[in-house]
C-alpha atoms as a PDB file:
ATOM      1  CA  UNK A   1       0.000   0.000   0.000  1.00  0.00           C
ATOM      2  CA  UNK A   2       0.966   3.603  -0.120  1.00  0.00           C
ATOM      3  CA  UNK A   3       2.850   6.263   1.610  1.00  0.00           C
ATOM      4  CA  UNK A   4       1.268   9.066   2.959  1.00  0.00           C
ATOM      5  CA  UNK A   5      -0.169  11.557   0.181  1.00  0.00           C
ATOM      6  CA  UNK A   6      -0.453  11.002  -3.352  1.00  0.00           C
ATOM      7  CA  UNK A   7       2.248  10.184  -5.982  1.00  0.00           C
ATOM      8  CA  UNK A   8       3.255  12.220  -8.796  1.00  0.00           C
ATOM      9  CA  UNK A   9       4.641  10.644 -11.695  1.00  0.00           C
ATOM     10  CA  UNK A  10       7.246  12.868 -14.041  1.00  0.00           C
ATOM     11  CA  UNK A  11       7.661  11.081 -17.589  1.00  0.00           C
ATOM     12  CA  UNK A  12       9.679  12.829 -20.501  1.00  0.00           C
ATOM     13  CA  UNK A  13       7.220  14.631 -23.031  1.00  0.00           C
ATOM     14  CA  UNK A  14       6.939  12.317 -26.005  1.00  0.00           C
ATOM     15  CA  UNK A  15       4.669   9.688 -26.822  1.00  0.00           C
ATOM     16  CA  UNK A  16       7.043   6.765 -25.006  1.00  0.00           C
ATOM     17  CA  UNK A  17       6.967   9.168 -21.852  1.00  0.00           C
ATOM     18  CA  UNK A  18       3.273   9.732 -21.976  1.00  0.00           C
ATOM     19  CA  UNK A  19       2.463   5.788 -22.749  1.00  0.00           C
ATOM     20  CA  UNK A  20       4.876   4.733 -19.922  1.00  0.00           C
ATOM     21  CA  UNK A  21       2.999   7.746 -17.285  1.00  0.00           C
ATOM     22  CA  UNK A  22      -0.458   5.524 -18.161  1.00  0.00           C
ATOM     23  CA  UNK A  23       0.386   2.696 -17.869  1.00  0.00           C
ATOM     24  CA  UNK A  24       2.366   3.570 -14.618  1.00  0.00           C
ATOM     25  CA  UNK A  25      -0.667   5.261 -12.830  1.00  0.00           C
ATOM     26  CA  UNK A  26      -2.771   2.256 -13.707  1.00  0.00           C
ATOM     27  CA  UNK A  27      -1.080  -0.302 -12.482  1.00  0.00           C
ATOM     28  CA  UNK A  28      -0.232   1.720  -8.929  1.00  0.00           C
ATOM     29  CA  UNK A  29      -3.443   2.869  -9.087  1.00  0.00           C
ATOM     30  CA  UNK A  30      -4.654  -1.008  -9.320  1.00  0.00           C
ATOM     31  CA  UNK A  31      -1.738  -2.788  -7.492  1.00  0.00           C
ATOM     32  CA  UNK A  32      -0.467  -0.481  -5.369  1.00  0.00           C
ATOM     33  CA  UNK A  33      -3.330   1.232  -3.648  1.00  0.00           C
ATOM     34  CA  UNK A  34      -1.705   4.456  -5.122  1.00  0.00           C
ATOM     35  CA  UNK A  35      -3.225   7.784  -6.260  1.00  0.00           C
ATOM     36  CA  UNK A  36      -1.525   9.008  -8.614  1.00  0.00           C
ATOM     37  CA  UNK A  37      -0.873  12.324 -10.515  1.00  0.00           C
ATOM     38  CA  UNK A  38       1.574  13.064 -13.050  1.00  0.00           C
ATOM     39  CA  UNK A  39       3.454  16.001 -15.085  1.00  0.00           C
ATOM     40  CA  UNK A  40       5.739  16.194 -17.915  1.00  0.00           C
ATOM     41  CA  UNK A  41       9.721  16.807 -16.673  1.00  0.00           C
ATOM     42  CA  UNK A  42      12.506  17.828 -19.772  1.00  0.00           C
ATOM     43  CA  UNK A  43      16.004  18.345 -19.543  1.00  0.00           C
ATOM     44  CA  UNK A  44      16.306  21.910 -18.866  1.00  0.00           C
ATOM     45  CA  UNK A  45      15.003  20.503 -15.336  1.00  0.00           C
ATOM     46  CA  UNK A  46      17.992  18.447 -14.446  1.00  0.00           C
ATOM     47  CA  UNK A  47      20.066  22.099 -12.964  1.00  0.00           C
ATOM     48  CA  UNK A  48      19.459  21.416  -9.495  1.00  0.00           C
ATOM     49  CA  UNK A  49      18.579  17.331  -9.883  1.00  0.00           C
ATOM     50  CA  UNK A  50      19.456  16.807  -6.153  1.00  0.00           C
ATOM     51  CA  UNK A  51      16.816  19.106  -4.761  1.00  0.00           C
ATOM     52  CA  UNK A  52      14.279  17.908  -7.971  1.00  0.00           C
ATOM     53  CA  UNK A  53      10.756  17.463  -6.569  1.00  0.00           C
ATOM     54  CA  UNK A  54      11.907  17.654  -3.207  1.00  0.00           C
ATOM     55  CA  UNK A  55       8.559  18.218  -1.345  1.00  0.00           C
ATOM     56  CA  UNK A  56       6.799  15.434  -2.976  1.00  0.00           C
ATOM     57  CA  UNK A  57       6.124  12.087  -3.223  1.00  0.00           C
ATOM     58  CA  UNK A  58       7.418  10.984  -7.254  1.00  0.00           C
ATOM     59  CA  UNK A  59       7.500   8.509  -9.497  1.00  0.00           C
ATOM     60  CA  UNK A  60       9.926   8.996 -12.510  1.00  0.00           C
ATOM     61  CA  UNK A  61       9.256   7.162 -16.205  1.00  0.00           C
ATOM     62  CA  UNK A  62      11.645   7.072 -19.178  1.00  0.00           C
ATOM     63  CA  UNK A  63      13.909  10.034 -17.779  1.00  0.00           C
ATOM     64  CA  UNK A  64      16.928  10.081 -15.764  1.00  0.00           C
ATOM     65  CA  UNK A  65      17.347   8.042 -12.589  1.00  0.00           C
ATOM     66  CA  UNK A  66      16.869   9.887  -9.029  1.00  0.00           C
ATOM     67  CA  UNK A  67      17.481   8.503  -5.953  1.00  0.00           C
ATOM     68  CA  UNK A  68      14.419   9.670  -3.916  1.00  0.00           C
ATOM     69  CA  UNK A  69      11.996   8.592  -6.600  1.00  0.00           C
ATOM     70  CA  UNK A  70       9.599   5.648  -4.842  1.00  0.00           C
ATOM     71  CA  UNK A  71       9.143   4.413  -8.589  1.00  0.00           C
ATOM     72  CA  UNK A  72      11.482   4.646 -11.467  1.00  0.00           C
ATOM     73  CA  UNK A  73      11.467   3.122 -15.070  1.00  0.00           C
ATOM     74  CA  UNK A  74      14.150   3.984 -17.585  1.00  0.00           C
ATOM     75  CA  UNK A  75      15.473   2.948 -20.764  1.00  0.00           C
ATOM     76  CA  UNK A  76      18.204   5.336 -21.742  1.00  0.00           C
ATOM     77  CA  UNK A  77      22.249   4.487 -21.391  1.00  0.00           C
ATOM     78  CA  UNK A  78      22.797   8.245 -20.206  1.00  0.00           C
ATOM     79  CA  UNK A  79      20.175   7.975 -17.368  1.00  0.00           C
ATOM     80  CA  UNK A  80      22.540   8.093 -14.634  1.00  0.00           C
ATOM     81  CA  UNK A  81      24.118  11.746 -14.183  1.00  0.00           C
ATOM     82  CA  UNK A  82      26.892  10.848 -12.418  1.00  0.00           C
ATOM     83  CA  UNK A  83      29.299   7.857 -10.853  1.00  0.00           C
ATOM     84  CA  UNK A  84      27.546   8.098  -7.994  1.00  0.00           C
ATOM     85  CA  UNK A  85      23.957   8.257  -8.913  1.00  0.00           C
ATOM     86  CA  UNK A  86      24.630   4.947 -11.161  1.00  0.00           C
ATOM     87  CA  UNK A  87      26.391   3.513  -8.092  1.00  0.00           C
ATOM     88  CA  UNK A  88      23.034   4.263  -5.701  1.00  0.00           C
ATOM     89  CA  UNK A  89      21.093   1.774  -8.459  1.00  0.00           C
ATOM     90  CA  UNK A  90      20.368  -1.888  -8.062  1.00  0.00           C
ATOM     91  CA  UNK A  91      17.048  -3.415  -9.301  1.00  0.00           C
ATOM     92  CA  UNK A  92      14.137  -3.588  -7.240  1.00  0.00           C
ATOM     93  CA  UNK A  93      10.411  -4.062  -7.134  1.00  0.00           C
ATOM     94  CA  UNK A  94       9.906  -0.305  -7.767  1.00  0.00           C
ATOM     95  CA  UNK A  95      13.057   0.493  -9.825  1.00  0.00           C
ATOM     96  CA  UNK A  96      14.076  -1.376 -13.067  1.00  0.00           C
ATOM     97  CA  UNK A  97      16.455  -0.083 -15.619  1.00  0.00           C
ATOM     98  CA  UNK A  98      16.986  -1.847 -19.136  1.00  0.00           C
ATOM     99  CA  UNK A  99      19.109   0.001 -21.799  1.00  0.00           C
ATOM    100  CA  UNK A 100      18.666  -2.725 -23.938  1.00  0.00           C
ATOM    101  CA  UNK A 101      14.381  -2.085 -23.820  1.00  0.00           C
ATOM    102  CA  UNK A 102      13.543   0.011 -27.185  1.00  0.00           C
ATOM    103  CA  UNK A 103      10.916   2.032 -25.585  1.00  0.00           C
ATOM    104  CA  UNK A 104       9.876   2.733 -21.526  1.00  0.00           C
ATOM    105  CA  UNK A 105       6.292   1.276 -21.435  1.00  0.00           C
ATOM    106  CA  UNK A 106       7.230  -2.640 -22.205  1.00  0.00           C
ATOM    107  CA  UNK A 107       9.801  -2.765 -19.472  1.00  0.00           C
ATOM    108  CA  UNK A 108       6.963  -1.315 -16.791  1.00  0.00           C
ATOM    109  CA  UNK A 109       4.410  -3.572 -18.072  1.00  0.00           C
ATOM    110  CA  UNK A 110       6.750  -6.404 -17.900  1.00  0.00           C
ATOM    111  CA  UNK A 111       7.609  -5.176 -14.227  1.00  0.00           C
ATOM    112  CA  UNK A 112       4.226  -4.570 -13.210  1.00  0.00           C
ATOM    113  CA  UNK A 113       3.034  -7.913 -14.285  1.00  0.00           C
ATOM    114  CA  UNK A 114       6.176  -9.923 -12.881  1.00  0.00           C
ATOM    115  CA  UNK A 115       6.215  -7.842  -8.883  1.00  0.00           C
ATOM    116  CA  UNK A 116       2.774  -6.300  -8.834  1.00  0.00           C
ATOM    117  CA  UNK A 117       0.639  -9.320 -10.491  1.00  0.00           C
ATOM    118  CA  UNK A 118      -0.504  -6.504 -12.915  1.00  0.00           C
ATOM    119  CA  UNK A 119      -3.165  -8.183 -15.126  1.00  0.00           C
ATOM    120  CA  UNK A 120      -2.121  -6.094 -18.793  1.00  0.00           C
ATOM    121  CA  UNK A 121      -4.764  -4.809 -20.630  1.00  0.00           C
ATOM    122  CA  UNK A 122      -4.794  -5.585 -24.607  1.00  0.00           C
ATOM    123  CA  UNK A 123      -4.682  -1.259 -25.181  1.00  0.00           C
ATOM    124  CA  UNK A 124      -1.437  -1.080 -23.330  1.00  0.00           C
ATOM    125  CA  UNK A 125      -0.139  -4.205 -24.851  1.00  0.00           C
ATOM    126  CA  UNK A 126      -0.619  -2.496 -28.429  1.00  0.00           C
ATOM    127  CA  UNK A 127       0.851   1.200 -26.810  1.00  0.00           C
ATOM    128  CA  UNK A 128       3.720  -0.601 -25.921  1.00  0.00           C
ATOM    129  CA  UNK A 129       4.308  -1.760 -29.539  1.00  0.00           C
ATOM    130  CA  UNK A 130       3.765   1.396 -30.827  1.00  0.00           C
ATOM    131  CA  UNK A 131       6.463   2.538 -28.262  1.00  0.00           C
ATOM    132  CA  UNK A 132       9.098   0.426 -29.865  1.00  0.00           C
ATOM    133  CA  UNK A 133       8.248   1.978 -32.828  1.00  0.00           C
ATOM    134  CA  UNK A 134       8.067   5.359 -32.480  1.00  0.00           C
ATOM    135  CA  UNK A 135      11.217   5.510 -29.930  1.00  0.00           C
ATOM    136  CA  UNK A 136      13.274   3.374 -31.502  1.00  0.00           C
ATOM    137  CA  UNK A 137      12.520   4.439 -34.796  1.00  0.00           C
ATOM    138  CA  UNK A 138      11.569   1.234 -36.078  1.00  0.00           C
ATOM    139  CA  UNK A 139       8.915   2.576 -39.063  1.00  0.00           C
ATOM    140  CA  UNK A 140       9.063   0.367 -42.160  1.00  0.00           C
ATOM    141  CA  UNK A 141      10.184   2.806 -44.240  1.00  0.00           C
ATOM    142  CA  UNK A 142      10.756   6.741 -44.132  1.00  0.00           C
ATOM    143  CA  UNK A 143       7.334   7.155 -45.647  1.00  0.00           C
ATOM    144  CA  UNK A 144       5.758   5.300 -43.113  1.00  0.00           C
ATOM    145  CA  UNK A 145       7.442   7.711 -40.807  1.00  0.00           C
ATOM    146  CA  UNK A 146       6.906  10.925 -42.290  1.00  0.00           C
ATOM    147  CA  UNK A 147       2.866  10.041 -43.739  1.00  0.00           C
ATOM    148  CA  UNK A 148       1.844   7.331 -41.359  1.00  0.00           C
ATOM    149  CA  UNK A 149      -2.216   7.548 -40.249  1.00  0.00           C
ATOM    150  CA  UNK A 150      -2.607   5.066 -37.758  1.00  0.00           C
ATOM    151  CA  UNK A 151      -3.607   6.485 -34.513  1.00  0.00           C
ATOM    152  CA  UNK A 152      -0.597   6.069 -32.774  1.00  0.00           C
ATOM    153  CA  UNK A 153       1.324   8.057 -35.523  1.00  0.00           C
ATOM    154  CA  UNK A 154      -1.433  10.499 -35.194  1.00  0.00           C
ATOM    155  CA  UNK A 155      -1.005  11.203 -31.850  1.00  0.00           C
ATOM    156  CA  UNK A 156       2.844  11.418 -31.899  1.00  0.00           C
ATOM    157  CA  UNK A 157       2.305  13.669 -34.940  1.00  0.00           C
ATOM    158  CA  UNK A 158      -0.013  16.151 -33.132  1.00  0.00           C
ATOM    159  CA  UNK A 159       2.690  16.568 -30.016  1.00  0.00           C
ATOM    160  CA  UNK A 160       4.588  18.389 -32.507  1.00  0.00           C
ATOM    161  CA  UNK A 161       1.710  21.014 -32.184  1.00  0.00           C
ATOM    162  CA  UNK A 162       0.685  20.767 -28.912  1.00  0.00           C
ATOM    163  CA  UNK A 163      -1.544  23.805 -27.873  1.00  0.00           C
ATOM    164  CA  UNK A 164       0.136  24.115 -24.456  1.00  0.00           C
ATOM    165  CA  UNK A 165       2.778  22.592 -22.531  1.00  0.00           C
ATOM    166  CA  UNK A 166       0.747  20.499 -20.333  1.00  0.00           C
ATOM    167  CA  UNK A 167      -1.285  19.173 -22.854  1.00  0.00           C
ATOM    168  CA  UNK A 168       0.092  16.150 -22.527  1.00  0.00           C
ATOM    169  CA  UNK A 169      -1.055  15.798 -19.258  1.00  0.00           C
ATOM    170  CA  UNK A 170      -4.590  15.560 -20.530  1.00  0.00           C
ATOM    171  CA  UNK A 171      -3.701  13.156 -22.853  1.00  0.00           C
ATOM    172  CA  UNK A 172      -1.578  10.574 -20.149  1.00  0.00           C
ATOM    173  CA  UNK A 173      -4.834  10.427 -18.451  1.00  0.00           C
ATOM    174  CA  UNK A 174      -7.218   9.899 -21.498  1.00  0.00           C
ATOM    175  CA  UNK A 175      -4.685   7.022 -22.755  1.00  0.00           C
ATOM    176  CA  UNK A 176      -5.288   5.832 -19.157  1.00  0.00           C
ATOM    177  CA  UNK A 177      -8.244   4.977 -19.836  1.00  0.00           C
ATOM    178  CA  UNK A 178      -8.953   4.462 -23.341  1.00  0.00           C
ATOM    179  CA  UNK A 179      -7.251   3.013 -26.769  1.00  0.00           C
ATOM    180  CA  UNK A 180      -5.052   4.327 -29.027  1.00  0.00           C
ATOM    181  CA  UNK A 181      -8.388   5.059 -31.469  1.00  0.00           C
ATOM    182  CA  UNK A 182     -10.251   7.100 -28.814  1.00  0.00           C
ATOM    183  CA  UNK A 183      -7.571   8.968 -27.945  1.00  0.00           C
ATOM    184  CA  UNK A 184      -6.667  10.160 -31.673  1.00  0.00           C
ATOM    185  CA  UNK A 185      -9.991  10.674 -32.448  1.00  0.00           C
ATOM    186  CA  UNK A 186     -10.275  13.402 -29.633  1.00  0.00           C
ATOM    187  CA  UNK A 187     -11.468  16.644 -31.507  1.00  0.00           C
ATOM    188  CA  UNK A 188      -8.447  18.855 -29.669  1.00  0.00           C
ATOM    189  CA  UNK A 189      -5.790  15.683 -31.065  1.00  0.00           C
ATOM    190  CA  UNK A 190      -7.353  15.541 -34.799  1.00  0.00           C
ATOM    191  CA  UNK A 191      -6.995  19.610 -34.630  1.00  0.00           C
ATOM    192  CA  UNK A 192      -3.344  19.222 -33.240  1.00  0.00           C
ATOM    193  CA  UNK A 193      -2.630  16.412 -36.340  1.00  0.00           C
ATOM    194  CA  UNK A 194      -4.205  18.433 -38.912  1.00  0.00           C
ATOM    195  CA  UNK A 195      -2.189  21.608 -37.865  1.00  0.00           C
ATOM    196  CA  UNK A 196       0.999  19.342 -37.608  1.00  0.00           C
ATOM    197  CA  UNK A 197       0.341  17.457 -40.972  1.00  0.00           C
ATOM    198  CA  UNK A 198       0.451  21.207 -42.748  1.00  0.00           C
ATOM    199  CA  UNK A 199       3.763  21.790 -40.503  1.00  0.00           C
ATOM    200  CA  UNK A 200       5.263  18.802 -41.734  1.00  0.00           C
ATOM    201  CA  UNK A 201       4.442  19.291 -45.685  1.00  0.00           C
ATOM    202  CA  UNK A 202       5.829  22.763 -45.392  1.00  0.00           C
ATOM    203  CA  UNK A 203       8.918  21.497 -43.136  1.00  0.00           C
ATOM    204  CA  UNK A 204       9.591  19.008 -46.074  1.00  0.00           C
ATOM    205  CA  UNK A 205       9.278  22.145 -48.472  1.00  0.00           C
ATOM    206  CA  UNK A 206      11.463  24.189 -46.336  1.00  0.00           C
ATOM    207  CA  UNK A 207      14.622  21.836 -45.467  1.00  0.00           C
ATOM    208  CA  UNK A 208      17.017  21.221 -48.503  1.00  0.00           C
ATOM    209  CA  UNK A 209      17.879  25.470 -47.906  1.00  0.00           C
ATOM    210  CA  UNK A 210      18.443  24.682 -44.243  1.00  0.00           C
ATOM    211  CA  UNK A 211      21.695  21.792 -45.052  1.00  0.00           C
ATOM    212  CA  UNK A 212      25.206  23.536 -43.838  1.00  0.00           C
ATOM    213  CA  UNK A 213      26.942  20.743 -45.661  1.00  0.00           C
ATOM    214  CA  UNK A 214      26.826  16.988 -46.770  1.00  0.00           C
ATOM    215  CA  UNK A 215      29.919  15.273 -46.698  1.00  0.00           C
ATOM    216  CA  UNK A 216      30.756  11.504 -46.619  1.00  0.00           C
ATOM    217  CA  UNK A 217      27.013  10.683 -46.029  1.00  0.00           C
ATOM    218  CA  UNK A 218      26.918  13.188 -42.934  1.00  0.00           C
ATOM    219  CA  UNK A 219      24.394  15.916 -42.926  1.00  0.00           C
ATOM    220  CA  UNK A 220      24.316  19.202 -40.663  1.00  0.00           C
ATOM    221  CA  UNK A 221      21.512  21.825 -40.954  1.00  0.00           C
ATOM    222  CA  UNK A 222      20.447  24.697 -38.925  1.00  0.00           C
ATOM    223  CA  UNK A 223      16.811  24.727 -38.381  1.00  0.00           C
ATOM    224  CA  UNK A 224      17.046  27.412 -35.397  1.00  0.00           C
ATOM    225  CA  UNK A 225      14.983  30.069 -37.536  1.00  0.00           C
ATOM    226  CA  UNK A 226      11.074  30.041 -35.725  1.00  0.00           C
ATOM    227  CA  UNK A 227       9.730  30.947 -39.460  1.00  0.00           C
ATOM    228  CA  UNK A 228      11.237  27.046 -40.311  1.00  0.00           C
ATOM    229  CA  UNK A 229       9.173  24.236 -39.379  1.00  0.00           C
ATOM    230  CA  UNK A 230      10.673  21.171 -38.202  1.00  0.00           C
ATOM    231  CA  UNK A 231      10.227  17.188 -39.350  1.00  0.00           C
ATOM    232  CA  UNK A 232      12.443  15.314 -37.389  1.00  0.00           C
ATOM    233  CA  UNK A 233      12.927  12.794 -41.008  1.00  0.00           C
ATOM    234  CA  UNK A 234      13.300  15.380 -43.607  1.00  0.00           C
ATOM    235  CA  UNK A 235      17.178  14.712 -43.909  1.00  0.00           C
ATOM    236  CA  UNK A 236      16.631  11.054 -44.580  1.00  0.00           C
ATOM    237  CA  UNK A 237      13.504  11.621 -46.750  1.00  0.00           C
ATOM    238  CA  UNK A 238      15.458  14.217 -48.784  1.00  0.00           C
ATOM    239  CA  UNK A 239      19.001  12.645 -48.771  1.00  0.00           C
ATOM    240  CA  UNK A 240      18.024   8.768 -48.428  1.00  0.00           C
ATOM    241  CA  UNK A 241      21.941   8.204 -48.725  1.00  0.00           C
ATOM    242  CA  UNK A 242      22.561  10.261 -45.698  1.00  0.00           C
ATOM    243  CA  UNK A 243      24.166   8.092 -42.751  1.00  0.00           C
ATOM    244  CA  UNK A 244      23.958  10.907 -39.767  1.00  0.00           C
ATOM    245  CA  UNK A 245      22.021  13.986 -39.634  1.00  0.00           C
ATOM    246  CA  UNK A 246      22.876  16.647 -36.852  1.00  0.00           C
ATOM    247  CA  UNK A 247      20.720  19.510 -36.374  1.00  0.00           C
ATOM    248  CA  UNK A 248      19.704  22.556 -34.763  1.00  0.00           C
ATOM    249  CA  UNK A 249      16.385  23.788 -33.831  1.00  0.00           C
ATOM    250  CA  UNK A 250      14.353  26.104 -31.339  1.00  0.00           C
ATOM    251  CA  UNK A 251      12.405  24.497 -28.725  1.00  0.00           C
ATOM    252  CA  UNK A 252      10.468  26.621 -26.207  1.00  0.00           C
ATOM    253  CA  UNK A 253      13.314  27.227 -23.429  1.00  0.00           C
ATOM    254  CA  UNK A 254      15.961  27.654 -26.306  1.00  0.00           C
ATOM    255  CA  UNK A 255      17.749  25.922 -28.942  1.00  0.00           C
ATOM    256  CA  UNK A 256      18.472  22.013 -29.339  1.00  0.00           C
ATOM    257  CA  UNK A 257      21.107  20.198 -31.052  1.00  0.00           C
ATOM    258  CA  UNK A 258      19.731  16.848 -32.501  1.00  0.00           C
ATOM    259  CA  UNK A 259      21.755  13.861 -34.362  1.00  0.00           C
ATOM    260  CA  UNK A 260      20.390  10.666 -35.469  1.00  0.00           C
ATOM    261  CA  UNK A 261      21.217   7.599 -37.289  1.00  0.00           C
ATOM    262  CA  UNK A 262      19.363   7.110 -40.798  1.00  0.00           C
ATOM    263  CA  UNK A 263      17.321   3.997 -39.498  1.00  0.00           C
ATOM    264  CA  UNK A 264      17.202   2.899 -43.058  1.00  0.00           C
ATOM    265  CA  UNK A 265      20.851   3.035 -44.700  1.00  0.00           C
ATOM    266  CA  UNK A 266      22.227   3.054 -41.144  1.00  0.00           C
ATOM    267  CA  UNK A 267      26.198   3.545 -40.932  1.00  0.00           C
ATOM    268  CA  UNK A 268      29.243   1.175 -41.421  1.00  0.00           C
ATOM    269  CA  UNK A 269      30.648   2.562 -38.374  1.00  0.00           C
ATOM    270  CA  UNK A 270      27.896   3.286 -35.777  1.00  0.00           C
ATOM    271  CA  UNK A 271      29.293   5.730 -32.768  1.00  0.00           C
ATOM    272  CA  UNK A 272      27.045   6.282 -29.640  1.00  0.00           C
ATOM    273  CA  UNK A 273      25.517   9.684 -30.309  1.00  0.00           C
ATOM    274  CA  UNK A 274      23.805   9.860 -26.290  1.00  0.00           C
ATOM    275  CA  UNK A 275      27.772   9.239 -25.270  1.00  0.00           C
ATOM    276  CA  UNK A 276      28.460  11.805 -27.781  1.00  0.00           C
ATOM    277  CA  UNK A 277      25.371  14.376 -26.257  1.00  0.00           C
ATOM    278  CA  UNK A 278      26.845  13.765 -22.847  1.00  0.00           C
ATOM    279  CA  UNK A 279      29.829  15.870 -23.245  1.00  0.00           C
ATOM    280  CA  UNK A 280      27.212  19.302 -24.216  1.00  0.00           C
ATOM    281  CA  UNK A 281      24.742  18.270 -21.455  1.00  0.00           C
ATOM    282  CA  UNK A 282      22.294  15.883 -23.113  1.00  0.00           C
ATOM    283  CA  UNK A 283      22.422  12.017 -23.620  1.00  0.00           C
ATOM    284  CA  UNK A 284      20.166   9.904 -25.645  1.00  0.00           C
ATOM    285  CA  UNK A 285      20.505   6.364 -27.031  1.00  0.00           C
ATOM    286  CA  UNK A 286      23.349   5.090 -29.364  1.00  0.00           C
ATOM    287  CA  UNK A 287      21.577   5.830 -32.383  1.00  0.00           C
ATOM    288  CA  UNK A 288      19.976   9.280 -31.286  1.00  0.00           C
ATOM    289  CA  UNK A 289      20.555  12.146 -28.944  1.00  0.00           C
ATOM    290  CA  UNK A 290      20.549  15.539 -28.197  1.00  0.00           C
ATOM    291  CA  UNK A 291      21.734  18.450 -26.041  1.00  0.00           C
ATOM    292  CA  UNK A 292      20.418  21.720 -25.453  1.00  0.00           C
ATOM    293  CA  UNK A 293      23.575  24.436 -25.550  1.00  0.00           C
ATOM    294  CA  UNK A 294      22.991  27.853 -23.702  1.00  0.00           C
ATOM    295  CA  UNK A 295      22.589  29.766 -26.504  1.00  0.00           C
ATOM    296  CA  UNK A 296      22.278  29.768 -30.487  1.00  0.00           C
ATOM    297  CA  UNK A 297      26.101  30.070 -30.996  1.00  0.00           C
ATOM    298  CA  UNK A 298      26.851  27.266 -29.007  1.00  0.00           C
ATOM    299  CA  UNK A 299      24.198  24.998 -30.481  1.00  0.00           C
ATOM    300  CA  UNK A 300      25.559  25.617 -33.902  1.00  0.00           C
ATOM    301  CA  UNK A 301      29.555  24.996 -32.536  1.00  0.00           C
ATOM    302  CA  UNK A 302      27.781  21.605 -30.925  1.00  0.00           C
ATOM    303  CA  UNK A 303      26.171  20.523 -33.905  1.00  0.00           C
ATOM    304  CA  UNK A 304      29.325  21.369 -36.448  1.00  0.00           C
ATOM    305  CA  UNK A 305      31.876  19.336 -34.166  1.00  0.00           C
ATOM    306  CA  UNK A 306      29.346  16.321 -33.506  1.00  0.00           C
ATOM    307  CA  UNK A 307      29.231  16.364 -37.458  1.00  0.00           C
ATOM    308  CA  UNK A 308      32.529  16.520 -37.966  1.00  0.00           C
ATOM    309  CA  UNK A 309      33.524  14.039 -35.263  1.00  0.00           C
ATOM    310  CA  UNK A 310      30.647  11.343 -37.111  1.00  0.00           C
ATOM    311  CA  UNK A 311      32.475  12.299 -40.695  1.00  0.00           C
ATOM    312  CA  UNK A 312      35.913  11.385 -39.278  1.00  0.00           C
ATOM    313  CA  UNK A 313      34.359   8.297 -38.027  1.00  0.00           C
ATOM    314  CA  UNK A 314      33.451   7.445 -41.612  1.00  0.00           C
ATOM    315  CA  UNK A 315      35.966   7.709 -42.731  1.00  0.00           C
ATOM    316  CA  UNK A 316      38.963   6.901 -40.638  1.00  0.00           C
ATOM    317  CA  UNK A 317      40.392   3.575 -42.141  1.00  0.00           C
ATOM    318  CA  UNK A 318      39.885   0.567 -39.297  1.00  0.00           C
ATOM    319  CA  UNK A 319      42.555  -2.076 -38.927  1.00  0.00           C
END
């Protein structure tokens, strides 16, 4: 049973995060005698980690490990901040860790099943799939990615035009209870698809201008310009040759330097970008990462050596 007071869990703002805050609340909700809230955390929160949520009972999903969390679920290599943080780790019935997981919500159901007796309902079962999709970038082709209408594509195509911050709030608690279906077909999610389907068409319009340089099958852009919409694909739809692309674009507290494998012509010679992100601040997973620099100069020096170091990596001769 639970603590005194309720428990708030903090999940990373994507449709992984949001997927792995459901399925968490249900199953404390249901197992643990738990009542739960829940709010979005990002990485411009991690400044004063020690003291994070330090009044509160918390729950943390698919976002980097903290100590005093009662519950924590994470997927990412670069979850632990420091030596000691990974040292103050070891599995447990309310922490469980697996870099090797391509998404957040299997590991929890898996968890919650195994420690809690968690009976899984079919929805989450086919969230969790989608989760391994979408995270892991696992789309059949870059079409699929880009176009894709299923309602789990919808939905992580409308968080690109959210309508407020803690939108996805709402929508953690309405995949709570409902299906993937319901949940896309929510008038405010159809309106935040159809307004992100015209972002993405123009986004495909607007990139080619926005490439630095291509060289050895490594692309850098700079996408930092709020009149240029972003689509997280465009390199590989444009440049379907391209190994890496590294990039720079706005986000609300500043600017963010992204790189990413091409999921379909990946590289020879695959680095580990999140190791790579570390050094700037961020993390990530071995195939994608990112960092958000202090300022618009930086971002752009970030993104031009992490280009240049995955170009050297292409083509430094191995013995």
């Amino acid at each position: 049973m639970s603590s005194s007071g309720p428990v708030r869990i903090h999940y990373h703002r994507d449709f992984d995060g949001m997927v792995s805050a459901a399925v968490l609340a249900t199953a404390l909700r249901e197992r643990r005698g738990e009542t739960p809230a829940w709010s979005s955390v990002n990485y411009d929160q991690r400044s004063d980690w020690e003291n994070f949520s330090a009044h509160e009972r918390f729950a943390i999903v698919d976002f980097h490990f903290h100590p005093r969390a009662e519950y924590w679920f994470d997927h990412h290599p670069t979850t632990f901040l420091t030596p000691e943080l990974r040292a103050a780790y070891s599995p447990s019935e309310r922490w469980q860790w697996d870099e090797g997981s391509p998404s957040c919500p299997p590991l929890i159901l898996a968890h919650a099943e195994r420690h809690w007796g968690f009976s899984i309902p079919e929805r989450f079962r086919e969230m969790g799939e989608w989760s391994n999709v979408i995270d892991a970038a696992r789309y059949k082709s870059v079409d699929q990615a880009v176009f894709g209408d299923t309602p789990a594509l919808r939905i992580a195509r409308a968080l690109t035009a959210a309508p407020a911050p803690d939108w996805t709030d709402e929508l953690v608690g309405a995949m709570s209870t409902g299906d993937l279906d319901s949940v896309a077909r929510r008038s405010d999610v159809d309106k935040s698809f159809q307004r992100a389907a015209r972002n993405r068409d123009k986004a495909l319009q607007q990139f080619p201008p926005c490439v630095e340089w291509r060289r050895d099958k490594v692309l850098v852009y700079d996408a930092s310009s709020n009149n240029i919409r972003r689509e997280r694909f465009a390199p590989f739809y444009h440049y379907p040759d391209t190994h890496y692309a590294v990039g720079v674009i706005p986000t609300r507290s500043g600017f963010h330097v992204m790189a990413g494998e091409n999921p379909w012509n990946p590289p020879p010679v695959q680095m580990h970008i999140g190791e790579m992100m570390e050094r700037f601040g961020g993390g990530g997973h071995k195939a994608v990462g990112g960092a958000n620099p202090h300022d618009l100069q930086e971002a752009r020096r970030v993104a031009m050596l992490i280009g240049e170091e995955l170009r050297v990596a292409l083509t430094t001769p191995r013995g």
